[in-house]
Protein backbone atom coordinates (compact mmCIF):
# COMPACT_ATOMS: atom_id res chain seq x y z
CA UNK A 1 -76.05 33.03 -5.51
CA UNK A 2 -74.28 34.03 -2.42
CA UNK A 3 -71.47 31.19 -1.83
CA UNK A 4 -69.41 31.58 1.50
CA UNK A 5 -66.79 28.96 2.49
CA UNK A 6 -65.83 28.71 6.08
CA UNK A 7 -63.66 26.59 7.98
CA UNK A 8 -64.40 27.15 12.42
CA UNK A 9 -61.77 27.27 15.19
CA UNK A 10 -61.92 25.09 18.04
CA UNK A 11 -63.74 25.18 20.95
CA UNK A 12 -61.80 27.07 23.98
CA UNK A 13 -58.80 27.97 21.87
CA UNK A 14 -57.65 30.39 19.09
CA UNK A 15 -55.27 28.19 16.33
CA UNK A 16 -53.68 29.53 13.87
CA UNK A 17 -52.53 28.31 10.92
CA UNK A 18 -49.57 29.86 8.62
CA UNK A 19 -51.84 29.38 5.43
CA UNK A 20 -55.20 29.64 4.16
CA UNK A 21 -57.61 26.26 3.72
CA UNK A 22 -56.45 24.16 0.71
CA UNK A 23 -60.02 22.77 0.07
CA UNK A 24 -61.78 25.79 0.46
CA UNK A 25 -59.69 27.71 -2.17
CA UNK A 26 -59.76 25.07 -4.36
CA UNK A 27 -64.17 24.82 -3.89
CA UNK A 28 -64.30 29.06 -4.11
CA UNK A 29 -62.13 28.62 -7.88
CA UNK A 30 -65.02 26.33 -8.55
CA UNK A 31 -67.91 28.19 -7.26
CA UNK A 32 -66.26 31.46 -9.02
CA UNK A 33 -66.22 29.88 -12.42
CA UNK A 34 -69.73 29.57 -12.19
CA UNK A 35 -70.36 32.64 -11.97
CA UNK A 36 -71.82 32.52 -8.36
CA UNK A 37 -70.55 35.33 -5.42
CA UNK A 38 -67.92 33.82 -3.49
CA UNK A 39 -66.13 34.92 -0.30
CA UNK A 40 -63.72 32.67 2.21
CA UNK A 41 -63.45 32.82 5.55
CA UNK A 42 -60.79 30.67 7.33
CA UNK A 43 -61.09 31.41 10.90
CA UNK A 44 -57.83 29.01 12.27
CA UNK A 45 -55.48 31.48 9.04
CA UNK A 46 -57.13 34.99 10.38
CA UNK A 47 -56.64 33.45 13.86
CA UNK A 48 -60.53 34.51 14.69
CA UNK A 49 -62.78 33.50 17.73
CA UNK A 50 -66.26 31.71 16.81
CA UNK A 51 -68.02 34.97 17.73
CA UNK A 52 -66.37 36.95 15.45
CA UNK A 53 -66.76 34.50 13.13
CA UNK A 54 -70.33 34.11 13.18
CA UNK A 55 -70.95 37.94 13.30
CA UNK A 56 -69.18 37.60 10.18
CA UNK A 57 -71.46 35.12 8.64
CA UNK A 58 -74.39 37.09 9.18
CA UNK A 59 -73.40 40.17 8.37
CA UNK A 60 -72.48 38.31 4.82
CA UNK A 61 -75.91 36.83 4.02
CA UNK A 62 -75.19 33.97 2.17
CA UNK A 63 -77.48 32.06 0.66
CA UNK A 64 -75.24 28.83 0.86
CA UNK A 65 -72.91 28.41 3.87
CA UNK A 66 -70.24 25.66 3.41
CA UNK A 67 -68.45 24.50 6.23
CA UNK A 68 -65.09 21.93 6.15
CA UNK A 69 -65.11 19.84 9.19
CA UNK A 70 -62.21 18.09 11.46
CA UNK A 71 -63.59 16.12 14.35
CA UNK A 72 -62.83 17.72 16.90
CA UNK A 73 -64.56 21.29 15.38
CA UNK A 74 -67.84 19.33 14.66
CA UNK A 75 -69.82 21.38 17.97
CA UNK A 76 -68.50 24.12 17.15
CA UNK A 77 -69.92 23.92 13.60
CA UNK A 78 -72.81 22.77 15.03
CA UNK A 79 -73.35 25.70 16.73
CA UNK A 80 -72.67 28.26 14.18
CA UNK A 81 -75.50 26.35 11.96
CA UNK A 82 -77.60 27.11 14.11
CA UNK A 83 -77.75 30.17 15.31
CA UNK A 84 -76.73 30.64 10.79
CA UNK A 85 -80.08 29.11 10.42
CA UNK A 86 -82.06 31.27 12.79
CA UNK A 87 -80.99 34.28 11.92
CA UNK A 88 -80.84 33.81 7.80
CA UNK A 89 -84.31 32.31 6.58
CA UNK A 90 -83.58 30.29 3.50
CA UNK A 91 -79.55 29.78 3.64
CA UNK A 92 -78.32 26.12 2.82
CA UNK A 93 -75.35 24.44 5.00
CA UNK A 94 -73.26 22.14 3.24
CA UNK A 95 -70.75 20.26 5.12
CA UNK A 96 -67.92 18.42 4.13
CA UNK A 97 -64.40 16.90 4.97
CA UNK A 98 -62.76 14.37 6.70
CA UNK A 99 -65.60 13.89 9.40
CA UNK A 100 -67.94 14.00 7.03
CA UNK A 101 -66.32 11.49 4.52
CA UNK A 102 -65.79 9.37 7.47
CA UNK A 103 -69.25 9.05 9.46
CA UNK A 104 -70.83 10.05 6.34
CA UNK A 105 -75.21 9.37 7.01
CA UNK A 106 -74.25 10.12 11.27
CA UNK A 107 -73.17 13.15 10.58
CA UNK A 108 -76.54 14.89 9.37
CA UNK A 109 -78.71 12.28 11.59
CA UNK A 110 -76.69 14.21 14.84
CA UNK A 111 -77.30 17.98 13.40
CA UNK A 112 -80.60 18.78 11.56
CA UNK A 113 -79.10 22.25 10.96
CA UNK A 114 -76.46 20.74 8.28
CA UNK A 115 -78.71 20.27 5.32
CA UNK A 116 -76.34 18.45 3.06
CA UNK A 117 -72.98 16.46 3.36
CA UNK A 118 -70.63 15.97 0.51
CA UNK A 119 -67.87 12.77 0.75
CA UNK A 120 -64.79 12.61 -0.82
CA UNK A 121 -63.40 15.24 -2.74
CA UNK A 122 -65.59 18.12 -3.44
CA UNK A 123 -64.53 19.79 -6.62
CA UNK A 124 -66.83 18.26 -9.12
CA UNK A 125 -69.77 17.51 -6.60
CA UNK A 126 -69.57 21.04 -4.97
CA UNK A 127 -70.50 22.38 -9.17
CA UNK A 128 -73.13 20.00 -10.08
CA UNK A 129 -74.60 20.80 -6.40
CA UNK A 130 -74.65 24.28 -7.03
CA UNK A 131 -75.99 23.54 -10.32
CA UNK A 132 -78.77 22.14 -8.69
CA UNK A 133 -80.04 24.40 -6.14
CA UNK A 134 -79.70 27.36 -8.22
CA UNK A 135 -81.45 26.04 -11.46
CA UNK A 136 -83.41 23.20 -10.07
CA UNK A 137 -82.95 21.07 -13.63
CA UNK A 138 -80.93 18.43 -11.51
CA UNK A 139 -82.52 16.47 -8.68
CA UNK A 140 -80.40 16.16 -5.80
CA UNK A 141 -80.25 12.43 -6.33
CA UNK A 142 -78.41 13.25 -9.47
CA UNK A 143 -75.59 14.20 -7.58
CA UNK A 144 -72.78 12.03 -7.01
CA UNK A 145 -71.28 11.84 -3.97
CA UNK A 146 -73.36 13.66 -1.17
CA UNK A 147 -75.91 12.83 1.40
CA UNK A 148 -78.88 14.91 2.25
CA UNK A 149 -82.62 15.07 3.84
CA UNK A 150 -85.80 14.98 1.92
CA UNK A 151 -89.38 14.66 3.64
CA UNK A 152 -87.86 13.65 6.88
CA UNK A 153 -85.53 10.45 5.56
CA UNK A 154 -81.83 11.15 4.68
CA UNK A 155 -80.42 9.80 1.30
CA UNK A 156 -76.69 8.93 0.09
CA UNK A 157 -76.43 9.29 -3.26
CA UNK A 158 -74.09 7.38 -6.04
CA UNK A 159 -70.76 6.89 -5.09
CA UNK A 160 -68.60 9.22 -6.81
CA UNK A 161 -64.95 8.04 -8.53
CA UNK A 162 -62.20 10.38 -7.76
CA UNK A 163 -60.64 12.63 -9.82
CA UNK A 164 -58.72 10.77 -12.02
CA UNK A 165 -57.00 14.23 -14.22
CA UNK A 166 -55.48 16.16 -11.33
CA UNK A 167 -53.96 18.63 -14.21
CA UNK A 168 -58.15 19.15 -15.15
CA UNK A 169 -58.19 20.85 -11.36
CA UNK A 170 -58.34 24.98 -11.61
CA UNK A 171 -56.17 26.87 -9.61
CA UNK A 172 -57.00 27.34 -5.92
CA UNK A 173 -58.59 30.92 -5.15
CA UNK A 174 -56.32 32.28 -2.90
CA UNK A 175 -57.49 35.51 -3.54
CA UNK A 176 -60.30 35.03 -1.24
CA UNK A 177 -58.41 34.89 1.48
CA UNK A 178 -56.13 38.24 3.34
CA UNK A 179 -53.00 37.90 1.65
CA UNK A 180 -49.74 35.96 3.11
CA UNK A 181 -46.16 35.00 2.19
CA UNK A 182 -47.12 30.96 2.99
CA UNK A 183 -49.87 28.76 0.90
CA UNK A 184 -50.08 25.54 0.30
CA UNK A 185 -49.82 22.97 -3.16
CA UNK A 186 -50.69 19.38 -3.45
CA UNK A 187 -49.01 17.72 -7.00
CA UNK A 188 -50.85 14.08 -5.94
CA UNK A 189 -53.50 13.13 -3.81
CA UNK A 190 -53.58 9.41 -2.40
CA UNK A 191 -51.71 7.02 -0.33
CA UNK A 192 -51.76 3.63 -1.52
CA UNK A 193 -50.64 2.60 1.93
CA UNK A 194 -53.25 1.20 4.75
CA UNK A 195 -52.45 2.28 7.99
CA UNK A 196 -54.32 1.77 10.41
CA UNK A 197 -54.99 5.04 11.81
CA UNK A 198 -55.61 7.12 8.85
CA UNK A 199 -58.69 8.37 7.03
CA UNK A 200 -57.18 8.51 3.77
CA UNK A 201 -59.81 10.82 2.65
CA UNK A 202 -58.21 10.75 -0.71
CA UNK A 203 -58.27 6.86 -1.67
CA UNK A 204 -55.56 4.72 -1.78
CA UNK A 205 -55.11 5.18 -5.31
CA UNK A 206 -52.13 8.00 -6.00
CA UNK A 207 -53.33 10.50 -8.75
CA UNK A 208 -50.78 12.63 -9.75
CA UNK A 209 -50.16 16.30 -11.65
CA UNK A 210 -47.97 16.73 -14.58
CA UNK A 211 -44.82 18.29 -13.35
CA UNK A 212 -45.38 21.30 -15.50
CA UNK A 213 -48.57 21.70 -14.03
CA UNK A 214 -46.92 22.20 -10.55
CA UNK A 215 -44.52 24.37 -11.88
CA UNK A 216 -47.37 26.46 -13.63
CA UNK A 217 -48.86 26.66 -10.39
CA UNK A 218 -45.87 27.72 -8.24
CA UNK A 219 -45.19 30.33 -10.03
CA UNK A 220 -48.86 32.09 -10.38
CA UNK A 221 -48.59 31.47 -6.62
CA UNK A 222 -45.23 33.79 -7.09
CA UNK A 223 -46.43 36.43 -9.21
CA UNK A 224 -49.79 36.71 -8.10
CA UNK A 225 -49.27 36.15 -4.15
CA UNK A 226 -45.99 37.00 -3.22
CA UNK A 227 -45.36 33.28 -2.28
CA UNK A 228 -42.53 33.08 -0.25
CA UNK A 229 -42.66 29.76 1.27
CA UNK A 230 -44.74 26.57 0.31
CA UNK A 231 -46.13 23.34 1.90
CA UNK A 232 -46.46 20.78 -0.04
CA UNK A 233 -49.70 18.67 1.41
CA UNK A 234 -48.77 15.38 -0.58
CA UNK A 235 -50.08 12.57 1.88
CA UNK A 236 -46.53 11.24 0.61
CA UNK A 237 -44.02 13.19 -1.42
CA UNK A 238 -42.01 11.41 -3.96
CA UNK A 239 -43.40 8.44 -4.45
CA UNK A 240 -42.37 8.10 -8.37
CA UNK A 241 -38.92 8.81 -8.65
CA UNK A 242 -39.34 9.72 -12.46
CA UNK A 243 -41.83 12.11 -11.49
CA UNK A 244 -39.65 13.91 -8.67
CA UNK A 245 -36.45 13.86 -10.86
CA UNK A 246 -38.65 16.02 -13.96
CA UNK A 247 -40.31 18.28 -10.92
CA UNK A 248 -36.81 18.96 -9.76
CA UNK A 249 -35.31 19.79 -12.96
CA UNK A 250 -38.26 22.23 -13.79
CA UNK A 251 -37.76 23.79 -10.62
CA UNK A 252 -33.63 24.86 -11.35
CA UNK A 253 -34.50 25.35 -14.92
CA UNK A 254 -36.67 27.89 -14.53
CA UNK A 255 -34.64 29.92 -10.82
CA UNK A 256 -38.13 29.21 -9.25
CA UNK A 257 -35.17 27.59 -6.06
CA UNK A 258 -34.50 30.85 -6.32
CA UNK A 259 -37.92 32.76 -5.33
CA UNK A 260 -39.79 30.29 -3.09
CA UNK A 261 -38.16 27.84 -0.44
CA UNK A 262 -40.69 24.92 0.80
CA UNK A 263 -40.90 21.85 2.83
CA UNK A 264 -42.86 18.15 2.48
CA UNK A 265 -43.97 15.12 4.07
CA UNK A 266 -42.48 11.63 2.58
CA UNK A 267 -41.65 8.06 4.33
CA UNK A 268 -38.66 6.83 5.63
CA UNK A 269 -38.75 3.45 3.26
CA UNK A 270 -38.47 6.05 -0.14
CA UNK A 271 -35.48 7.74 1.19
CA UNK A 272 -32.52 8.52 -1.07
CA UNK A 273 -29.80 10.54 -0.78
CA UNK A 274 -29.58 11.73 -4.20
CA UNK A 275 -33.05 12.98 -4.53
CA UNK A 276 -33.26 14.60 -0.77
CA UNK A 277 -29.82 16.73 -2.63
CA UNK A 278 -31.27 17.66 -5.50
CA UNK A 279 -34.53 18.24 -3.51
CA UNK A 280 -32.06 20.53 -1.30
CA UNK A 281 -30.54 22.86 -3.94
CA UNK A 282 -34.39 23.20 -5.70
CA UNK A 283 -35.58 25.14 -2.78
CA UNK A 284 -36.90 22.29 -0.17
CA UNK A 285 -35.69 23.01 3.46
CA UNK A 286 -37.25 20.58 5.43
CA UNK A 287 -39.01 17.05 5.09
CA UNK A 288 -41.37 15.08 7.40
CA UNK A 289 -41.44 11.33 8.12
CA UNK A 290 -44.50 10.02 10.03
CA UNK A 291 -42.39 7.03 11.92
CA UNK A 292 -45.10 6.59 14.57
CA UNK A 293 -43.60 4.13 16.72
CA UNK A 294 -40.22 2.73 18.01
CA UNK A 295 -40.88 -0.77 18.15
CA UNK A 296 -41.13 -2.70 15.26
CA UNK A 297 -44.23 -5.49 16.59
CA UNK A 298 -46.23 -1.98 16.69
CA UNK A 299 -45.26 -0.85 13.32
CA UNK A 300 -46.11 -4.09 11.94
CA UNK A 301 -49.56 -4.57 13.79
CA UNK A 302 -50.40 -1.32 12.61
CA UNK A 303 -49.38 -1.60 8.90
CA UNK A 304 -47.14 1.00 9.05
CA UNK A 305 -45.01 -0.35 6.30
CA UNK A 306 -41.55 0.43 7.37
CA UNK A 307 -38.64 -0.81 9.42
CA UNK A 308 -36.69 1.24 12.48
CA UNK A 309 -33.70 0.78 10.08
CA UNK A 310 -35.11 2.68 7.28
CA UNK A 311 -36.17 5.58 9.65
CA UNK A 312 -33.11 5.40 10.68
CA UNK A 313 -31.34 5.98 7.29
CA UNK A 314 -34.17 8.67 6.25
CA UNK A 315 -33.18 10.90 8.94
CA UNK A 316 -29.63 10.46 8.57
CA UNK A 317 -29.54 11.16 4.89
CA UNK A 318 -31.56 13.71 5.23
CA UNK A 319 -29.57 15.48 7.09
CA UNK A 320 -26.58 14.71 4.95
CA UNK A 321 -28.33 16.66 2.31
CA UNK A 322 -28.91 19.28 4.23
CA UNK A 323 -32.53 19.22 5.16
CA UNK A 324 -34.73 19.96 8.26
CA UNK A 325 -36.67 16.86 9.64
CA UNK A 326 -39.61 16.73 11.45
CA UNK A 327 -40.47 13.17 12.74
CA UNK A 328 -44.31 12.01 13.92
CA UNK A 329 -44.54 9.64 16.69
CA UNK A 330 -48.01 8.18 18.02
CA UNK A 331 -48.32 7.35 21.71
CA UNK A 332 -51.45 4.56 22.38
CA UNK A 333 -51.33 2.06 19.20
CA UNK A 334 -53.42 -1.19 19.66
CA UNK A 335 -51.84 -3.28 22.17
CA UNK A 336 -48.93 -0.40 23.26
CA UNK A 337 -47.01 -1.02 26.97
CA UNK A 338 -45.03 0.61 28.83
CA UNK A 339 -42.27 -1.29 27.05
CA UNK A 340 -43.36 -0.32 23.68
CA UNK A 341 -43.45 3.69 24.62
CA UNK A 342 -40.24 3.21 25.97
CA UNK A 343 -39.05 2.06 22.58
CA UNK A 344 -40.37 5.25 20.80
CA UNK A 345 -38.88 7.64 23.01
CA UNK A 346 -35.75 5.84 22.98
CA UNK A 347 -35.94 5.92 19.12
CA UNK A 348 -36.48 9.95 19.41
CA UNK A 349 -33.78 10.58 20.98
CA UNK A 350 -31.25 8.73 19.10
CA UNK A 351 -32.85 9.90 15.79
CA UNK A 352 -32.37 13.81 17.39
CA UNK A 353 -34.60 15.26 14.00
CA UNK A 354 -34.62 19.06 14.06
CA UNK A 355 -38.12 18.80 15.28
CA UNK A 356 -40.18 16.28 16.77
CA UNK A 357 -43.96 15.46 17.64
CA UNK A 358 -45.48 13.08 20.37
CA UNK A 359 -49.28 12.77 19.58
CA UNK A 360 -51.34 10.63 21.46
CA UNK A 361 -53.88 8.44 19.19
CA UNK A 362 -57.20 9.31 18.54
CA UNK A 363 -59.21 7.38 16.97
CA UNK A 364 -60.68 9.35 14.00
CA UNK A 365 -63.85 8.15 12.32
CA UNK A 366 -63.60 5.59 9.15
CA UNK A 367 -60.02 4.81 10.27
CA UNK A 368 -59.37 1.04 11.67
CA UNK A 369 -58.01 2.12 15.12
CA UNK A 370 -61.80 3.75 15.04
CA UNK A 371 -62.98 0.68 15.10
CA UNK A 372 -61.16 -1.27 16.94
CA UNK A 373 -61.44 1.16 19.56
CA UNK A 374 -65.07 1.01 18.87
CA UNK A 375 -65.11 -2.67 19.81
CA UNK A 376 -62.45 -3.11 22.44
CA UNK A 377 -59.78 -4.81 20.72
CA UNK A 378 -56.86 -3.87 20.61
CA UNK A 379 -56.61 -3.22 24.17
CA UNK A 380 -58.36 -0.58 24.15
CA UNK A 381 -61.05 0.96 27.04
CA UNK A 382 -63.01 3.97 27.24
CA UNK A 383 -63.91 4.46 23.72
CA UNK A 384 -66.37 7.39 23.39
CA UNK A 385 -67.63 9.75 20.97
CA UNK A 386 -67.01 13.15 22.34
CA UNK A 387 -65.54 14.99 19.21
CA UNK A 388 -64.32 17.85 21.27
CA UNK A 389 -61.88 15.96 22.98
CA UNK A 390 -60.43 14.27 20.19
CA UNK A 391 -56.82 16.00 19.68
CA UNK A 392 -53.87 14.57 20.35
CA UNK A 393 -52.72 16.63 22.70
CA UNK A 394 -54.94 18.58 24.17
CA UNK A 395 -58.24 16.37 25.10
CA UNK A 396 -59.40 13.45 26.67
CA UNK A 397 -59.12 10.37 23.84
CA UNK A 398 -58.80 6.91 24.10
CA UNK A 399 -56.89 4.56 26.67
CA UNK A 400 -55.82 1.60 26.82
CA UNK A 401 -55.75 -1.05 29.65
CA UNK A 402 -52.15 -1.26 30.58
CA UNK A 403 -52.13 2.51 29.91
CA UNK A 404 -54.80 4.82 31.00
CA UNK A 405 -55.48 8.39 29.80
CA UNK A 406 -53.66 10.07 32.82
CA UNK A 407 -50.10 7.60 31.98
CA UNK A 408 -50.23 8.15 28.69
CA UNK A 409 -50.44 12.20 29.18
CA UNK A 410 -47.31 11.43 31.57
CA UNK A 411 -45.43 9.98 29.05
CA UNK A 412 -45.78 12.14 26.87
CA UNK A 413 -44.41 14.98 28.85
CA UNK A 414 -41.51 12.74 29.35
CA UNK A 415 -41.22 12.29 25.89
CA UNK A 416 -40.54 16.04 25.11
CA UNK A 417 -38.34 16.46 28.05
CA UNK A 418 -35.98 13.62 27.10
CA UNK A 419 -35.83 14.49 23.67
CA UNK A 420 -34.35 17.77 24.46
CA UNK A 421 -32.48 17.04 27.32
CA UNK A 422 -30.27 13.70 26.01
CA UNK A 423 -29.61 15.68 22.82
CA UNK A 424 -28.54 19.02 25.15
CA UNK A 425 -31.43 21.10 23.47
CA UNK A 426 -32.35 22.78 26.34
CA UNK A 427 -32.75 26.15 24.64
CA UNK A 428 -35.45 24.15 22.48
CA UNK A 429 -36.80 22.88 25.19
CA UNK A 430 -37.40 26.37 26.79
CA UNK A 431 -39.10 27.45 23.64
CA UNK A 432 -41.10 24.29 23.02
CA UNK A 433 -42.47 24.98 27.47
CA UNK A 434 -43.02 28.80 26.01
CA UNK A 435 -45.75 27.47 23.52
CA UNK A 436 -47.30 25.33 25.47
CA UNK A 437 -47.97 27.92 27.97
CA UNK A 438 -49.32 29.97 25.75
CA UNK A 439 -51.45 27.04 24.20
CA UNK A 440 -52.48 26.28 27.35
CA UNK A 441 -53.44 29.44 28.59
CA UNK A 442 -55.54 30.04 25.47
CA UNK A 443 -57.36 26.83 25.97
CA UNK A 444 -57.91 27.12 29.79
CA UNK A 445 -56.69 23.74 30.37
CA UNK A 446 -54.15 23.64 33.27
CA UNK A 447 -53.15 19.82 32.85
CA UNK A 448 -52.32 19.32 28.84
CA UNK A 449 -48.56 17.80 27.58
CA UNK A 450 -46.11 19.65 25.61
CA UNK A 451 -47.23 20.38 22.62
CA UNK A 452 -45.02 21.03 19.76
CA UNK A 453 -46.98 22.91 16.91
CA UNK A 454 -46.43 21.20 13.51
C-alpha cells in the first residue's frame, strides 16, 4: 500500500517549524518496516500553504492518508479530507494526535470524511491497523486503541497500554522528510505531574530509554543527517538524576558535545546546579521552564507543583552554568485578576530569562481547564468550541469575568513591552515587534499581541 503521513498548516497563516514532525517519522519507520510505500509531508517544516499541500496529496495517490491533528488545524484537516476523498475513490484517512486523543468519539461524529481515529500513541496501533486493511485477517475491533465507523455507528475499541520498552521503538524516518541541520529526540515520554491545563497525551506514567539508546540515536542522527542541533521533546527533562548523570557521561565519552549542541524543557523544582554544568559542557545551550504564573494561589489552584522560589533559583542557576532560558507564562488561569497578572509580569521581569513567552490559555480538549471552562467555573465566560481560534496568541479563546478577551490581549502586549523595557532590552524588543509584524501580516489579523516564537 500507498502510506502518506501529513501534518496541515493553519488556517490564514504559513508556520514554520525548524524540524520535521516527531510522530510522523516515528509512524513512516513503522509503516516502512512493513514493507508498505511511505512518503511524509510536513507542511508547518517545508513552510507550505494548504493548496500546495493538497495538490500534493493528490498528485501522490495514496491509498491511506494519515493526518496528525492540533486543535486549532482540525478545519483545515477537515477540508483537505474532503476534497482527498472526492478526488481519490477508495483512500482511507486516519487521524490522530492530541485532538484526537482528547475528544476521541467527537472527533469522527463532526467529520464523516476522517474514517478512523487512533488515541494515544500510535506506533504499535498504526502496524496492526495497517495489518488490517491490507490483509483483512484482523477485524478492526481487534485493534487496540482506535475509533472508527461501521454501518453507520462509530466504535472505540480496547484501550491500549502504552509503550512500556521505549528502547523496543525504531528509529524515526527522517529520511522522509527534505533534509535539515535541526530534528528532534525524545529519551522519555510522560509527566507524572497533573496540571491542569495539559493533555498529557503521553500518560502520567514516565517511560524512559536506556541512555545508550539515546546516544545510539544521536549519533545516526549525526552521521546519517548532518544533525547539527537537537530538541529534546521530553515533556520534562531530567527527571531521574541517575539517568541524566549516565546520559551525560555518554555524551563527553564519546565527543558527541563536540558535533551536536541542543536545548530541553525541565521544571524549576528539579533544578541543580551541578547537573545544568555538566549539562553545559555536554553540548546543551539552553533549557525551558514552564513557570506559568507569578502568584503562588494560581500555581497552587492549578497544580502546578512548584513554588516562585524555586523558579527563582532555576533561572538563576541556570544561568550560572551558562545556559539559555526560556520561561512559559500563561495569562487567564481559573480565577486570574488583574492582581494576579500583575504578579506574573512582575515575576518576568525580575527573572529577565534570555527569552520569554506570554500565552494566553486555551482550553485544549481532555485537559481540566477544558472543562472547567466547559462548565463555568473557574470564572470563566464565553467558552466555545471554535478550534480555529484556539492559539494563544493569535485567536479568540476563552475569558474570564473580571478579564475579558479584549483585557487580556492588552495585557499581554504589556507583558512583552515591560519585559524588555525594565531589563533595557530594547534591541530585543525591536526584533520581538519585527516578528510579530511579519506574523501578523501573514495571518491578516491587524489586532493580535506580541508574539514571541518558541
Amino acid at each position: 500500500m500507498k502510506i502518506l503521513l501529513v501534518q496541515v498548516n493553519t488556517k490564514s497563516a504559513i508556520d514554520k517549524t525548524s524540524h520535521p514532525h516527531a510522530g510522523l517519522a516515528y509512524l513512516g519507520a513503522y509503516s516502512l518496516s512493513k514493507g508498505h510505500e511511505t512518503l511524509a509531508i510536513d507542511a508547518k517544516y517545508e513552510g507550505m500553504d494548504n493548496n500546495t499541500l493538497l495538490e500534493r496529496i493528490v498528485k501522490i495517490k495514496p491509498d491511506i492518508l494519515g493526518l496528525t491533528i492540533r486543535t486549532p488545524d482540525v478545519r483545515e484537516a477537515e477540508k483537505i479530507a474532503l476534497v482527498v476523498k472526492n478526488r481519490i475513490p477508495g483512500v482511507i484517512t486516519v487521524v490522530g494526535g492530541a485532538h484526537v486523543t482528547g475528544l476521541q468519539e467527537r472527533v469522527l461524529a463532526e467529520c464523516s470524511y476522517f474514517d478512523i481515529g487512533v488515541i494515544g500513541e500510535g506506533e504499535k496501533t498504526f502496524c496492526e491497523l495497517l495489518d488490517s486493511i491490507e490483509d483483512k485477517k484482523m477485524d478492526l475491533i481487534e485493534v487496540k486503541g482506535i475509533i472508527y465507523r461501521r454501518d453507520g455507528t462509530i466504535i472505540r475499541t480496547a484501550y491500549r497500554e502504552y509503550i512500556a520498552d521505549l528502547n523496543s521503538l525504531l528509529f524515526p524516518a527522517w529520511q522522509l522528510f527534505p533534509r535539515g541541520s535541526d530534528l528532534s529526540l525524545f529519551t522519555s515520554r510522560g509527566c507524572p505531574y497533573s496540571c491542569y491545563f495539559c493533555q498529557r497525551v503521553m500518560g502520567q506514567q514516565v517511560r524512559t530509554m536506556s541512555p545508550r539508546r539515546v546516544i545510539a540515536e544521536i549519533k545516526r542522527n549525526i552521521e546519517e543527517f548532518s544533525t547539527r542541533f537537537l530538541q529534546i521533546e521530553d515533556e520534562v527533562f531530567g527527571l531521574n538524576r541517575k539517568w541524566i548523570d549516565a546520559f551525560l557521561d555518554l555524551m563527553l565519552r564519546e565527543g558527541i558535545n563536540k558535533r551536536v549542541r541542543w536545548i530541553a524543557n525541565s521544571r524549576v523544582n528539579i533544578a541543580d546546579l551541578g547537573t545544568y554544568e555538566k549539562m553545559k559542557e555536554a553540548g546543551c545551550i539552553g533549557l525551558g521552564f514552564g513557570i506559568e504564573s507569578g502568584n503562588q494561589r494560581i500555581l497552587n489552584l492549578v497544580q502546578k507543583g512548584i513554588t516562585l522560589e524555586q523558579a527563582s533559583n532555576a533561572i538563576k542557576i541556570a544561568k550560572m552554568a551558562g545556559l539559555q532560558t526560556h520561561a512559559f507564562f500563561i495569562l487567564g488561569h481559573p480565577t486570574e485578576n488583574r492582581r494576579t497578572l500583575r504578579d506574573t509580569i512582575s515575576l518576568a521581569c525580575k527573572l529577565n530569562p534570555y527569552e520569554v513567552t506570554f500565552g494566553i490559555m486555551i482550553p485544549y480538549p481532555g485537559t481540566k481547564v477544558y472543562e472547567m471552562a466547559k462548565n463555568g467555573e473557574g470564572g470563566y465566560r464565553g467558552f466555545h468550541e471554535d478550534w480555529e481560534l484556539y492559539t494563544k496568541h493569535f485567536g479568540k479563546g476563552l475569558e474570564l469575568e473580571e478579564l475579558r478577551r479584549v483585557t487580556l490581549e492588552r495585557y499581554q502586549k504589556q507583558a512583552y513591552l515591560e519585559f524588555y523595557v525594565r531589563n533595557f532590552r530594547l534591541l530585543d524588543l525591536l526584533k520581538i515587534m519585527r516578528r510579530y509584524l511579519q506574523k501578523r501580516a501573514r495571518s491578516g489579523d491587524d489586532k493580535g499581541p506580541l508574539e514571541v516564537e518558541g
